[in-house]
Protein backbone atom coordinates (compact mmCIF):
# COMPACT_ATOMS: atom_id res chain seq x y z
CA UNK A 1 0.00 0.00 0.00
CA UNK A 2 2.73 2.16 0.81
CA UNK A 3 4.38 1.69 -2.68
CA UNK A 4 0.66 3.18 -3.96
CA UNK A 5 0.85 6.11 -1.95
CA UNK A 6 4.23 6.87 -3.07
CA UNK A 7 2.94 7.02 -6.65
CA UNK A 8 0.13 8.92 -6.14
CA UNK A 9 2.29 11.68 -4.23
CA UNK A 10 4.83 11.91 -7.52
CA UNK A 11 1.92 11.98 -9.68
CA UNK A 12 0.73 15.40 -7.35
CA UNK A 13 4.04 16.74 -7.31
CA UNK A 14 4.34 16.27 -11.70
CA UNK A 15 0.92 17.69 -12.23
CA UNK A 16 0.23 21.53 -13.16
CA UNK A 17 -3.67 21.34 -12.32
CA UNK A 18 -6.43 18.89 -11.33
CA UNK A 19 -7.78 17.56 -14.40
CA UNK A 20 -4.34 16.54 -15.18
CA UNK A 21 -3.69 14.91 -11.61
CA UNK A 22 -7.26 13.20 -12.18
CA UNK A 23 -5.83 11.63 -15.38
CA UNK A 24 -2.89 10.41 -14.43
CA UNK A 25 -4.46 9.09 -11.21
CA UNK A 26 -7.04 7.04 -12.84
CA UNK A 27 -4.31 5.89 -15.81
CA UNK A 28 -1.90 4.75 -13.42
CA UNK A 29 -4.33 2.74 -10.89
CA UNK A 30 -5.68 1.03 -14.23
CA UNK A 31 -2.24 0.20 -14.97
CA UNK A 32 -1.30 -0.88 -11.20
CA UNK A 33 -4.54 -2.93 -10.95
CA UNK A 34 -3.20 -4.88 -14.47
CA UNK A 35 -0.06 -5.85 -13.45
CA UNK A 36 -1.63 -7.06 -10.42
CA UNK A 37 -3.88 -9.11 -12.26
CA UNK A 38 -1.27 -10.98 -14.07
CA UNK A 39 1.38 -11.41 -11.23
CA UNK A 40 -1.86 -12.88 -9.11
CA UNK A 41 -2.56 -15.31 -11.77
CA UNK A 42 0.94 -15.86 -12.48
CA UNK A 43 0.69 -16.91 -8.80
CA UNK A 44 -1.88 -19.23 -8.76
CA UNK A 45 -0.74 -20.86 -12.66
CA UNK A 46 2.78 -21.90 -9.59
CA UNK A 47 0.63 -23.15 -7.04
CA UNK A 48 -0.93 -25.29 -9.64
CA UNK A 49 2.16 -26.65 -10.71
CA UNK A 50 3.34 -27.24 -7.36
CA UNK A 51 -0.10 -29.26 -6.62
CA UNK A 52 0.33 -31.55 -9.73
CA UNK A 53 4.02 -31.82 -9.23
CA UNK A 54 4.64 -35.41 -10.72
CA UNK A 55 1.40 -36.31 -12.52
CA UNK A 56 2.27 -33.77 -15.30
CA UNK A 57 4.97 -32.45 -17.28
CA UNK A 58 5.55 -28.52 -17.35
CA UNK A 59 6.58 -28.55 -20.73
CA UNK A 60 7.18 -24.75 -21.21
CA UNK A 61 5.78 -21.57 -19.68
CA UNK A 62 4.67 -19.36 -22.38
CA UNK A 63 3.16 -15.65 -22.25
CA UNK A 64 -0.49 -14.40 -22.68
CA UNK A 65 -2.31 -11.81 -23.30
CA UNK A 66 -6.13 -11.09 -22.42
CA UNK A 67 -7.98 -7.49 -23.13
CA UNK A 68 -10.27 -6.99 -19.96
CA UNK A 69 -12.40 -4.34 -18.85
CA UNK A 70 -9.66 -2.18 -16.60
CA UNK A 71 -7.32 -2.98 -19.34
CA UNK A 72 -4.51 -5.30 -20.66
CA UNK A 73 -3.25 -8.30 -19.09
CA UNK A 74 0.20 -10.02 -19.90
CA UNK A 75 1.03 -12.56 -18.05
CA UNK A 76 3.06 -16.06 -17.98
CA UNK A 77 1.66 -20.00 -17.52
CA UNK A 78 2.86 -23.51 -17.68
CA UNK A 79 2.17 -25.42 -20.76
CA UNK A 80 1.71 -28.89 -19.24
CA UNK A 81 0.99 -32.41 -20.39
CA UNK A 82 -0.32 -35.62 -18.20
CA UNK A 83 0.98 -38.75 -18.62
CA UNK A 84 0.12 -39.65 -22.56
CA UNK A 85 -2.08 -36.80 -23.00
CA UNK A 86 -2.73 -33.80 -25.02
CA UNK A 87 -0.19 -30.31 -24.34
CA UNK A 88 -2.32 -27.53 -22.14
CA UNK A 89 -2.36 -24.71 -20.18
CA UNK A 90 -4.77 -25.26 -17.34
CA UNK A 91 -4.81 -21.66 -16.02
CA UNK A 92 -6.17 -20.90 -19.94
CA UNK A 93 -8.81 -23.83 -19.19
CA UNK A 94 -9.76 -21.39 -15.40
CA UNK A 95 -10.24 -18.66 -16.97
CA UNK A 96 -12.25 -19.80 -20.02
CA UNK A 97 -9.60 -19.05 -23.00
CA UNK A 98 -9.54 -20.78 -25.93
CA UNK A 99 -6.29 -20.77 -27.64
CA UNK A 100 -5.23 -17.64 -29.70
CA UNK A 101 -8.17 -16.15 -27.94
CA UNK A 102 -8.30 -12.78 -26.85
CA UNK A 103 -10.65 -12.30 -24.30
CA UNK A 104 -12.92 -9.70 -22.98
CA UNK A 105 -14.65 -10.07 -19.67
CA UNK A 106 -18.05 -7.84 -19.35
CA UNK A 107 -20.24 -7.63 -16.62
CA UNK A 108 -23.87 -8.22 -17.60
CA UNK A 109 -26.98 -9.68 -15.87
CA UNK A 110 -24.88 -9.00 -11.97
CA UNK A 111 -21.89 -11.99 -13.05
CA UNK A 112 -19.14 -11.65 -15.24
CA UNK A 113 -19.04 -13.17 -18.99
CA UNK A 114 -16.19 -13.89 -21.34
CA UNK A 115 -16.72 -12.42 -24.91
């Protein structure tokens, strides 16, 4: 939280009036609350690993990238494969993605919907 803070109080110093300070304020939390995003699911994609240690191979860990509503979202994941099966990424398979897909989540009808 502190590291937050921080940013917000160089973003007041660097601005010459308030519509510029509202700006940058809401352009960097978008792009804080991204890159927390994808280092939370890069997270969990490791704890998953760690869970299935020995029943499947981590083949590589490849990059993604996934349009949502408070914006863009790169982040890493295991490709794995089980025993004799078929290459995948199982956080893709969480969160819905098909491959090459890039995803938008909306909010409609009080859940959230991949598009």
């Amino acid at each position: 939280m502190d590291f937050v803070i921080s940013e917000f109080i160089n973003l007041i110093k660097g601005c010459s009036n308030g519509l510029a300070l509202e700006k940058e304020v809401w352009r960097r939390g978008i792009e804080l609350q991204s890159q927390a995003f994808a280092r939370a699911l890069e997270i969990y994609d490791a704890e998953m690993a760690r869970q299935y240690a020995g029943k499947q191979e981590v083949l590589r860990i490849g990059q993604r990238t996934a349009l949502c509503m408070f914006g863009t979202v790169t982040f890493s994941r295991r490709l794995v494969r089980r025993e004799g099966g078929k290459p995948f990424y199982p956080l893709d398979n969480i969160l819905g993605l098909s491959p090459y897909q890039r995803a938008v989540w909306r909010y409609t009808s009080s859940r959230w919907r991949l598009e």
